[in-house]
Protein backbone atom coordinates (compact mmCIF):
# COMPACT_ATOMS: atom_id res chain seq x y z
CA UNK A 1 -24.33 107.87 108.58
CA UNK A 2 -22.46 104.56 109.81
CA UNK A 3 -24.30 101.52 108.82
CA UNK A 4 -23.96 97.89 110.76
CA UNK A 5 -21.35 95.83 109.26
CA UNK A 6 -21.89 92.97 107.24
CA UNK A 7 -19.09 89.91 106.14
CA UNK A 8 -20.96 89.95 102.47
CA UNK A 9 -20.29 93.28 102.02
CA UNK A 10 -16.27 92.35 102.25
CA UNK A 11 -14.19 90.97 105.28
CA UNK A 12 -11.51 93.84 104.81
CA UNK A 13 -12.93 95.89 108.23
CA UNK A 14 -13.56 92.57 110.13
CA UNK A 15 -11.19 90.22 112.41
CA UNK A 16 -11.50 86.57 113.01
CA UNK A 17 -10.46 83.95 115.68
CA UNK A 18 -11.43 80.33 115.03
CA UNK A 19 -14.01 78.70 116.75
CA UNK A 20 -16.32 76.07 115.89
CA UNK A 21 -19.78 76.10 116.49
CA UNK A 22 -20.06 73.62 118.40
CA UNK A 23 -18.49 75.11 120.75
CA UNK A 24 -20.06 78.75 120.16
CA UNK A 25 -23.36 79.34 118.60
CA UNK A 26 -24.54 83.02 118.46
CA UNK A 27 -27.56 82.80 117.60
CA UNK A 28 -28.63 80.93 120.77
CA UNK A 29 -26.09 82.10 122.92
CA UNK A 30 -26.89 85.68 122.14
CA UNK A 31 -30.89 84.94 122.21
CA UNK A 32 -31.79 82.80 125.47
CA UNK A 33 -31.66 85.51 128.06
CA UNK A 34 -28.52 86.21 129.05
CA UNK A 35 -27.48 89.40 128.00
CA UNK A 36 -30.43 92.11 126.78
CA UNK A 37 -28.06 93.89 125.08
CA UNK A 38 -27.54 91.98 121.67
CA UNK A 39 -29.42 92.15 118.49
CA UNK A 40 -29.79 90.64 115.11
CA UNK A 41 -29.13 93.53 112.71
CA UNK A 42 -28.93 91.03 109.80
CA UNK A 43 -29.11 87.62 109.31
CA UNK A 44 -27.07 85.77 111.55
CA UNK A 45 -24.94 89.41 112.30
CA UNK A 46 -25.67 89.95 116.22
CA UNK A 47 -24.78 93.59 116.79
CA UNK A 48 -24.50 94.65 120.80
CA UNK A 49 -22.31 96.53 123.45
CA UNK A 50 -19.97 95.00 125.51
CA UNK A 51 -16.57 96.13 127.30
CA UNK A 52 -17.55 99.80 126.41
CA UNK A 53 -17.31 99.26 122.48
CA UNK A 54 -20.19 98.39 119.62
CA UNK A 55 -19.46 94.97 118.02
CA UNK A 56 -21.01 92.94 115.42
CA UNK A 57 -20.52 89.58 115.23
CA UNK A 58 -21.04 86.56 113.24
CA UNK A 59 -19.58 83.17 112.47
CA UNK A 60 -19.47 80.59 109.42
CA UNK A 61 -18.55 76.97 110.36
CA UNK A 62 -15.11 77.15 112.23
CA UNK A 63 -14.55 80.69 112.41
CA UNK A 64 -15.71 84.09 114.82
CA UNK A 65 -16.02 87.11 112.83
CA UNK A 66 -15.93 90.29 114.85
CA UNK A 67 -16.30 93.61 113.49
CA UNK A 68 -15.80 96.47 116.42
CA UNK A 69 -16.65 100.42 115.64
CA UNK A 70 -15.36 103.46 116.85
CA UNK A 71 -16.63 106.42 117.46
CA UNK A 72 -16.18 110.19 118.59
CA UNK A 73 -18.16 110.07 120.97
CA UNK A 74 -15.97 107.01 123.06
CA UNK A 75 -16.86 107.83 127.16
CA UNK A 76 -13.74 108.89 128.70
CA UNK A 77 -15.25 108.70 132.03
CA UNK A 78 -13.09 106.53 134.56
CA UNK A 79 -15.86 105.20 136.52
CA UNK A 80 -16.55 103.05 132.99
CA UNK A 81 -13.07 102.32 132.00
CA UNK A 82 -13.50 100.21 134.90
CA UNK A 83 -15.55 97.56 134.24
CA UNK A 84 -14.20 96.34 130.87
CA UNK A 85 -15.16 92.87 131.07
CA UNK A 86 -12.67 90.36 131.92
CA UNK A 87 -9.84 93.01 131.15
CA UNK A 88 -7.66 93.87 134.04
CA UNK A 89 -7.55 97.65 134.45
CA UNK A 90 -4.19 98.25 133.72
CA UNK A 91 -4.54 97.26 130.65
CA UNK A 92 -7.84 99.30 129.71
CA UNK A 93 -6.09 101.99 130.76
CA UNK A 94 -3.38 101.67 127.92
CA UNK A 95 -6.09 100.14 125.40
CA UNK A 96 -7.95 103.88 126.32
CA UNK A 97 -4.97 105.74 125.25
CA UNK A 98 -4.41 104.35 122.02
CA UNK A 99 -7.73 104.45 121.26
CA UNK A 100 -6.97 108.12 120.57
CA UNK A 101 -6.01 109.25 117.28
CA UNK A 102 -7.55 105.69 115.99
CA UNK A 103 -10.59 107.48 114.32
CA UNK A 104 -10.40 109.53 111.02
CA UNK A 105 -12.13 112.83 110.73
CA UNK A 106 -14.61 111.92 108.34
CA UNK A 107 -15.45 108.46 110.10
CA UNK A 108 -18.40 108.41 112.36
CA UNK A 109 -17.84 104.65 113.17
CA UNK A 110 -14.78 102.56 112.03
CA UNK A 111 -13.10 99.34 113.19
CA UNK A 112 -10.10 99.69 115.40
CA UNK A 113 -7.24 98.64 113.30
CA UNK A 114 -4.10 99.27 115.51
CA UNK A 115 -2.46 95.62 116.34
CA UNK A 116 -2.32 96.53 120.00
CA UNK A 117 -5.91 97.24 119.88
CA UNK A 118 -6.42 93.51 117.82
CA UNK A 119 -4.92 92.05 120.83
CA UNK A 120 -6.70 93.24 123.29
CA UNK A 121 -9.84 92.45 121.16
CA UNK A 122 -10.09 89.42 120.82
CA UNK A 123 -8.77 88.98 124.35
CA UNK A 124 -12.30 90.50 125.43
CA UNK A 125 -14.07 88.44 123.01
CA UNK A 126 -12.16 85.34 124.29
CA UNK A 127 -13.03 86.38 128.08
CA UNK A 128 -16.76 87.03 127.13
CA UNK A 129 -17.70 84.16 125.54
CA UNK A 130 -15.33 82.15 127.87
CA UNK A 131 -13.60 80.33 125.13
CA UNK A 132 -11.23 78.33 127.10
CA UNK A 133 -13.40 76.00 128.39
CA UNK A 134 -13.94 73.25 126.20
CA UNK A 135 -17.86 73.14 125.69
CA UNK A 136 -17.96 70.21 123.58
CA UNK A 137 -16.07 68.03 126.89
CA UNK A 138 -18.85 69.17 128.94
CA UNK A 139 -21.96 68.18 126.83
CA UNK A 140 -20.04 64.54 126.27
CA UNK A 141 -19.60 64.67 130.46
CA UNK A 142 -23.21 65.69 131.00
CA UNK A 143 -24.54 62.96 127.94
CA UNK A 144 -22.94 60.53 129.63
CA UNK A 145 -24.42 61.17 132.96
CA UNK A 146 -28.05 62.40 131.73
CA UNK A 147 -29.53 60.63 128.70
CA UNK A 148 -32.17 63.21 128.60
CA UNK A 149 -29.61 65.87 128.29
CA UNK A 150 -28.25 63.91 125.66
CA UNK A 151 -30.64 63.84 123.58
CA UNK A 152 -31.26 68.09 123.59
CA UNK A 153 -27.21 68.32 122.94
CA UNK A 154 -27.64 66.46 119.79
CA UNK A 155 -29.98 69.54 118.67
CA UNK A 156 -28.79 72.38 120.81
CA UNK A 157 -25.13 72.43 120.72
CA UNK A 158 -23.04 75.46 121.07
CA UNK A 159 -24.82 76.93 123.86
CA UNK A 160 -22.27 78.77 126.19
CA UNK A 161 -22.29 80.63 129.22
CA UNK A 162 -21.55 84.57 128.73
CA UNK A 163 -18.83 86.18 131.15
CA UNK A 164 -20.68 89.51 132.04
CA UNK A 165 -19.85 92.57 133.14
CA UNK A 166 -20.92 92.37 137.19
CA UNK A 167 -22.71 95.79 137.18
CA UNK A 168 -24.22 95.14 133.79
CA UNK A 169 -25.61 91.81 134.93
CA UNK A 170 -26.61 92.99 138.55
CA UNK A 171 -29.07 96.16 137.52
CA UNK A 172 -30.38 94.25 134.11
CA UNK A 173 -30.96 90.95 136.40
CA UNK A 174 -32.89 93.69 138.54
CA UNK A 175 -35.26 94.87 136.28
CA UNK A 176 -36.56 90.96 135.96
CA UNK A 177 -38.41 91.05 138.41
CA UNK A 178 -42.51 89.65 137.31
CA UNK A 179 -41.24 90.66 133.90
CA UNK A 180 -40.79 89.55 130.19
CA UNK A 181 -37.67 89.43 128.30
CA UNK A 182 -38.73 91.48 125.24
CA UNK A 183 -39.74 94.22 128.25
CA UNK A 184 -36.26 93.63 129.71
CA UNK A 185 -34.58 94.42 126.86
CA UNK A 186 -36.09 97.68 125.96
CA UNK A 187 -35.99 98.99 129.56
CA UNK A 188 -32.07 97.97 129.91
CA UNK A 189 -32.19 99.73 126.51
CA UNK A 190 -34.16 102.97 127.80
CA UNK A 191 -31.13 102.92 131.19
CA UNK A 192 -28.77 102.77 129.35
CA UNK A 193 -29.78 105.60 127.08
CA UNK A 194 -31.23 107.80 130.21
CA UNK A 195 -27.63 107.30 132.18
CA UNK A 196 -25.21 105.75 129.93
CA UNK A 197 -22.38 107.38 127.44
CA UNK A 198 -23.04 107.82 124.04
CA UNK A 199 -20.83 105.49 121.78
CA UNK A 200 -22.12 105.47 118.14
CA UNK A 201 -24.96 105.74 116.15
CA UNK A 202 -25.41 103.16 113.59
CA UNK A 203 -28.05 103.13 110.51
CA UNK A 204 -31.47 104.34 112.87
CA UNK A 205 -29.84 102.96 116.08
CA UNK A 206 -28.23 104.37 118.82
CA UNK A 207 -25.86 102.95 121.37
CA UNK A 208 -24.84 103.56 124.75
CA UNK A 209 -22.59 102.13 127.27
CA UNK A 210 -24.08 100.67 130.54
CA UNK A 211 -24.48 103.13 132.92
CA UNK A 212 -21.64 103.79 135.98
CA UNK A 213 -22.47 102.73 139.51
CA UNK A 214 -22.09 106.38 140.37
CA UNK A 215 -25.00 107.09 138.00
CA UNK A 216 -27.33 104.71 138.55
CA UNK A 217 -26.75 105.99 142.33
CA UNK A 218 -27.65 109.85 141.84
CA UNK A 219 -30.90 110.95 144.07
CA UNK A 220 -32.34 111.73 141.24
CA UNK A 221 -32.82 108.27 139.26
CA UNK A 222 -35.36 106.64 140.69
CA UNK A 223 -37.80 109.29 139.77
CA UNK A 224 -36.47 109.76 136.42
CA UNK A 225 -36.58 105.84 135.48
CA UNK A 226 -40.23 105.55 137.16
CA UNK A 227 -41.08 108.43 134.37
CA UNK A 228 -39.29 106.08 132.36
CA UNK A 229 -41.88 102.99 133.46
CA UNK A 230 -39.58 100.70 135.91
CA UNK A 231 -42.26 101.00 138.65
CA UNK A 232 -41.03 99.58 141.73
CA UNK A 233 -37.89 98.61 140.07
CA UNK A 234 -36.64 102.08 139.48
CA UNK A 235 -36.53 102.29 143.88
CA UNK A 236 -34.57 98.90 143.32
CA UNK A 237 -31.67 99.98 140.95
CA UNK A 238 -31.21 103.57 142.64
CA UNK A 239 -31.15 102.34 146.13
CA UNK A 240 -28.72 99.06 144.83
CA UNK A 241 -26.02 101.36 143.29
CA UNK A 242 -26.53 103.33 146.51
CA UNK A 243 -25.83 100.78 148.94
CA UNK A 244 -23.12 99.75 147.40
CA UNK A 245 -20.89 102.83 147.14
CA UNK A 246 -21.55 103.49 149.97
CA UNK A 247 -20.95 100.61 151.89
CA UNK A 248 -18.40 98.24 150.14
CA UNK A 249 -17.06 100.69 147.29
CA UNK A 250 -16.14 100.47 143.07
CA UNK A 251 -14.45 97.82 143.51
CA UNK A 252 -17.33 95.26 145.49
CA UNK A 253 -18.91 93.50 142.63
CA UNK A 254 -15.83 92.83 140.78
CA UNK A 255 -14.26 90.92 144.12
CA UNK A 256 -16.79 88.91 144.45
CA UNK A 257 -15.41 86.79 141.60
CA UNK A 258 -13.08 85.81 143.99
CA UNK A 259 -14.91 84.60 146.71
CA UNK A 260 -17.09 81.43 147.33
CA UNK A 261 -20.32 80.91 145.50
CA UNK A 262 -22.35 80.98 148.78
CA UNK A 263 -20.76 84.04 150.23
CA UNK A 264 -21.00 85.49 147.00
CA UNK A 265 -24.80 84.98 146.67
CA UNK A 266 -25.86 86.20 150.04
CA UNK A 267 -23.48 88.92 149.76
CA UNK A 268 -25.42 90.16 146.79
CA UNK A 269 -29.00 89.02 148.41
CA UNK A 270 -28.11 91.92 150.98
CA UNK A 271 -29.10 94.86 148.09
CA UNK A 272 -32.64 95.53 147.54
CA UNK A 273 -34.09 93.83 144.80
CA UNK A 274 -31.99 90.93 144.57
CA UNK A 275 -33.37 87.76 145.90
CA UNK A 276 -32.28 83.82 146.03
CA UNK A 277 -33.15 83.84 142.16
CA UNK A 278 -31.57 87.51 140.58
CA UNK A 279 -28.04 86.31 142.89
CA UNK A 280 -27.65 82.95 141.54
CA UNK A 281 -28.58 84.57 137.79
CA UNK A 282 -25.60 86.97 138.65
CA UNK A 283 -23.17 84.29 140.48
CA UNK A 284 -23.65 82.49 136.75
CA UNK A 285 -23.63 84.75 134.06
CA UNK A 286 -20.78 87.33 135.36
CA UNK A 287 -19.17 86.22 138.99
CA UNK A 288 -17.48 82.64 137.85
CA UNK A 289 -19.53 80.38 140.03
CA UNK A 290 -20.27 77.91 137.50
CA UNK A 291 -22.13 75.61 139.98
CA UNK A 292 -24.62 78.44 140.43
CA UNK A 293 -28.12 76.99 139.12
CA UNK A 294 -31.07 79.72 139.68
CA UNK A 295 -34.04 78.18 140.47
CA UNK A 296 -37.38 79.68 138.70
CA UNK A 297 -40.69 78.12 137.73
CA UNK A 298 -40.23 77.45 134.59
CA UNK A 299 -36.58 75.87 135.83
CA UNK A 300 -39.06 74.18 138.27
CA UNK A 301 -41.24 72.81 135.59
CA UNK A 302 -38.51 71.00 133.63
CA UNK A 303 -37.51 69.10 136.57
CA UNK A 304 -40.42 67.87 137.32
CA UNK A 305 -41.75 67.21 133.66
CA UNK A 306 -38.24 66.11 132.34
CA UNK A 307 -36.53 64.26 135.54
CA UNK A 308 -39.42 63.39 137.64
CA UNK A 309 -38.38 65.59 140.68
CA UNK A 310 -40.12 65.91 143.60
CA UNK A 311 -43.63 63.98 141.75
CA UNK A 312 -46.55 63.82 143.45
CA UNK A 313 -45.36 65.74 146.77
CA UNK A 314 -47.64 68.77 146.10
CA UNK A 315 -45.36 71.87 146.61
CA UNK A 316 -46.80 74.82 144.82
CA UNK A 317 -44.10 77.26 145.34
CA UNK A 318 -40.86 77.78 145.24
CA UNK A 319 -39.04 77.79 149.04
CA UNK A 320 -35.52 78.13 150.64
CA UNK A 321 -35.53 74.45 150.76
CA UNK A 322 -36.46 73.75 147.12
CA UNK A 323 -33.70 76.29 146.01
CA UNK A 324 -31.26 74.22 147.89
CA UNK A 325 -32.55 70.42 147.27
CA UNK A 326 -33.33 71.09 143.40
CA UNK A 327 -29.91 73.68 143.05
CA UNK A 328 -27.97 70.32 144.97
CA UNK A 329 -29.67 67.96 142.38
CA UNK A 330 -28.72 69.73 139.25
CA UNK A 331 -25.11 69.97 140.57
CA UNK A 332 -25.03 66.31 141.57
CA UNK A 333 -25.91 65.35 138.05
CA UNK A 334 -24.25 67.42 136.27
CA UNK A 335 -21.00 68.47 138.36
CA UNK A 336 -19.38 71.62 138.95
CA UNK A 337 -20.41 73.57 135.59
CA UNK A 338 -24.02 72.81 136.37
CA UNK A 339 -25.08 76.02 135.62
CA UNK A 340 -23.91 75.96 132.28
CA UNK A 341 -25.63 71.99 131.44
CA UNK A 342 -29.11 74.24 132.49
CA UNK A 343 -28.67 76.89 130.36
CA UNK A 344 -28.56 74.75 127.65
CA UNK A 345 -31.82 72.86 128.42
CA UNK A 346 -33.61 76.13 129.16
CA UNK A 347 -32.85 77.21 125.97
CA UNK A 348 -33.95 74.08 124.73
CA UNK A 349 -37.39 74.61 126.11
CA UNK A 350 -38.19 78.23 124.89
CA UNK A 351 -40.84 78.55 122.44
CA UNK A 352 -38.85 80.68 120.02
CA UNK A 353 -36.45 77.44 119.53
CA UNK A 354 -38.95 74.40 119.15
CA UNK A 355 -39.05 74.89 115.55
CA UNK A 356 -35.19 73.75 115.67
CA UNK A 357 -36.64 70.05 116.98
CA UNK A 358 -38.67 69.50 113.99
CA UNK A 359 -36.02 70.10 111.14
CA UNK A 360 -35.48 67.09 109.27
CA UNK A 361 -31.70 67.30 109.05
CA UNK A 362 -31.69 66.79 112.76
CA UNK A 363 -31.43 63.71 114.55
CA UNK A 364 -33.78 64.56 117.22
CA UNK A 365 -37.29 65.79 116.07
CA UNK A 366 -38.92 64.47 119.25
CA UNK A 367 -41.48 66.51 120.84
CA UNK A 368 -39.57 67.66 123.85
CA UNK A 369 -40.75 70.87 125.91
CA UNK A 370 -43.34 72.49 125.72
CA UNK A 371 -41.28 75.71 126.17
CA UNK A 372 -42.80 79.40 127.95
CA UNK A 373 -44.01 82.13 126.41
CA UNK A 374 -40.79 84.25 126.43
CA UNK A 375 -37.77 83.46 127.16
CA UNK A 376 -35.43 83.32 130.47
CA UNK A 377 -31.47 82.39 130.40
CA UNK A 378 -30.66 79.90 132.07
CA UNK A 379 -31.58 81.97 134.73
CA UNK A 380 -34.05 84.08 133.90
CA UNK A 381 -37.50 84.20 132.36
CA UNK A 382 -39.83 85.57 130.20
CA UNK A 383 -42.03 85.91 132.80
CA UNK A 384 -40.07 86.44 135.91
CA UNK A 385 -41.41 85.26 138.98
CA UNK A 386 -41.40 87.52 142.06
CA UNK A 387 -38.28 85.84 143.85
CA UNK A 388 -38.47 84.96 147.42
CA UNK A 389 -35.79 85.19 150.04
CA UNK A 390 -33.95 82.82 151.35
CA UNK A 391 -30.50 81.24 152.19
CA UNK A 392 -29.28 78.22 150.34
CA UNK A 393 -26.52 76.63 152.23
CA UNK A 394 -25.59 73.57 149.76
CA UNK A 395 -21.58 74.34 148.62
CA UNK A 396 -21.12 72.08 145.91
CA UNK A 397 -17.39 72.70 146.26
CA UNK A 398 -15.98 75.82 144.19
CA UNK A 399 -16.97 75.47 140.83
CA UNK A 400 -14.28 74.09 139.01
CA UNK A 401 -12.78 77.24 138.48
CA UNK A 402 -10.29 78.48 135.96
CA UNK A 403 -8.55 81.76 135.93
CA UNK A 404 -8.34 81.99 131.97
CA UNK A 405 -11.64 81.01 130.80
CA UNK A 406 -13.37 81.78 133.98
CA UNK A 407 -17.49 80.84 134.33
CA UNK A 408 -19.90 83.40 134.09
């Protein structure tokens, strides 16, 4: 049986692209919420699916190491071949062809060696972790106009904003709902077993791609994932998948990336399930709306414990209005990648990462947050509150947006 790579065990199978980690640091990045798909198979090795292929990845001081694995059992369905993220899909359908003939008989799981294949690679891996914008620019942009944020960068540097896969991020963002993120994880993990293709099997663990649109659709999901424990949520993701097929095609989710954050986020607030909160998580983390900042309670509670907003006025929930005057706050301090300065504070509050504050080699061992129970990307949390609907009409302009490096 394949086991999960490791760069001890010799770098021979594995590929590298430098990167600094400043600018990219897996093992936040990978662990505040974002994605539910990633996990630490050995120290510092972060082992996950994304663009249809199992990768493990890990990083010394200036360099990404990627290892990616093959396997027999590759989907050849075309409904998944299209949503390679950030690949066009001409060029996943060449990449599909010459993955044939790239694994040896008595291989379960190897890396893809073929230069073409390289390429392409790291061009996913590039487009994912949206390496072309200059992370350590921003946190000297947003220092200079936030001494509190300042003095979290010092600690929590690295902290980027993923570039999803829009169906991935849509039905896991919709399973968030009063939730936790260990809960998330395992039932993204139990979809995409129930519905997804097989793709490798590595030591005890399995892997699957994310599940098709035309999948999640069938009449027959929503009864199989209740079985499966969604509850309500399992109505949510069949009816979703549904509505969109059948109203604005394959193609929908990916467009959106092209459209205006607004229109984007009440386009997506039109699918059931998806409120003010789940769209701007999406609009984030997959659609390139940078200036997207979703609005939770725990997002709530830093503002007002951290910046002072909105003290003493009394509000006890979250309304249209706050999701607009507290969204419009955020992206008047912090400018158009807003959503990116918050993800880096939320992950500064979760409880997992307080121990990093007290470490003596760090300049900052000041008692910041108090953090949450579990943990929510920038966007979403441990405990996920049920969202409320709502239309937020503050543009802040189009997020600065750039074709190459795009954001999430």
């Amino acid at each position: 049986m394949a086991k999960h790579a490791v760069l001890s065990s010799g770098a021979k199978m594995w590929r590298s692209l430098a990167c600094a980690k400043s600018e990219l640091l897996l093992d936040l990045t990978l662990a505040c919420g974002q994605s539910f798909r990633w996990r630490e198979t050995a120290e510092g090795h972060w082992t996950g699916v994304m663009g249809g292929r199992v990768w493990t990845l890990t990083q010394t001081d200036d360099t990404l190491w990627y290892h990616v694995y093959r396997s027999q059992s590759m989907p050849e369905d075309g409904s998944d071949r299209k949503r390679r993220a950030g690949v066009s899909l001409q060029m996943e359908n060449k990449s599909e062809k010459r993955f044939k003939g790239v694994l040896k008989k008595e291989e379960e799981a190897v890396a893809v060696t073929s230069v073409q294949d390289t390429e392409e690679e790291e061009e996913m891996l590039r487009d994912y972790f949206q390496l072309n914008v200059k992370l350590g620019d921003l946190y000297k942009e947003w220092g200079a106009a936030d001494p509190h944020f300042k003095r979290i960068a010092d600690i929590f540097t690295g902290v980027r904003m993923l570039r999803q896969d829009p169906t991935e991020c849509l039905f896991s963002f919709i399973c968030t709902s009063n939730n936790h993120i260990s809960r998330i994880q395992g039932m993204v993990e139990r979809l995409c077993q129930a519905l997804g293709a097989p793709l490798c099997q590595l030591d005890e663990a399995s892997y699957y791609n994310f599940p098709s649109l035309s999948a999640l659709a069938d009449n027959s999901v929503e009864a199989r994932l209740r079985d499966l424990g969604f509850g309500y949520r399992a109505r949510f993701l069949q009816q979703s998948a549904k509505q969109i097929l059948d109203t604005h095609g394959l193609q929908w989710l990916d467009g959106l990336r092209s459209v205006p954050y607004l229109l984007a986020r009440d386009a997506l607030r039109t699918l059931p399930g998806v409120g003010t909160k789940v769209a701007d998580c999406v609009c984030l983390m997959s659609l390139d709306k940078a200036e997207a900042v979703p609005i939770d309670t725990h997002v709530w509670q830093i503002a007002k414990r951290d910046y002072n907003y909105g003290s003493g006025n009394g509000q006890k929930s979250i309304t249209d209005k706050l999701h607009r005057d507290l969204g419009d706050f955020f992206r008047k301090l912090w400018g158009p990648y807003a959503g990116w300065a918050q993800s880096v504070l939320f992950c500064a509050d979760l409880k997992k990462f307080q121990k990093l504050k007290e470490m003596p080699h760090l300049k900052e061992p000041k008692k910041e947050e108090d953090g949450e129970e579990e943990i929510r990307p920038v966007s979403k949390k441990a405990k996920i509150k049920k969202e409320e609907n709502g239309t937020v009409k503050n543009t802040k302009t189009k997020s600065a947006r750039h074709k190459n490096a795009k954001t999430s």
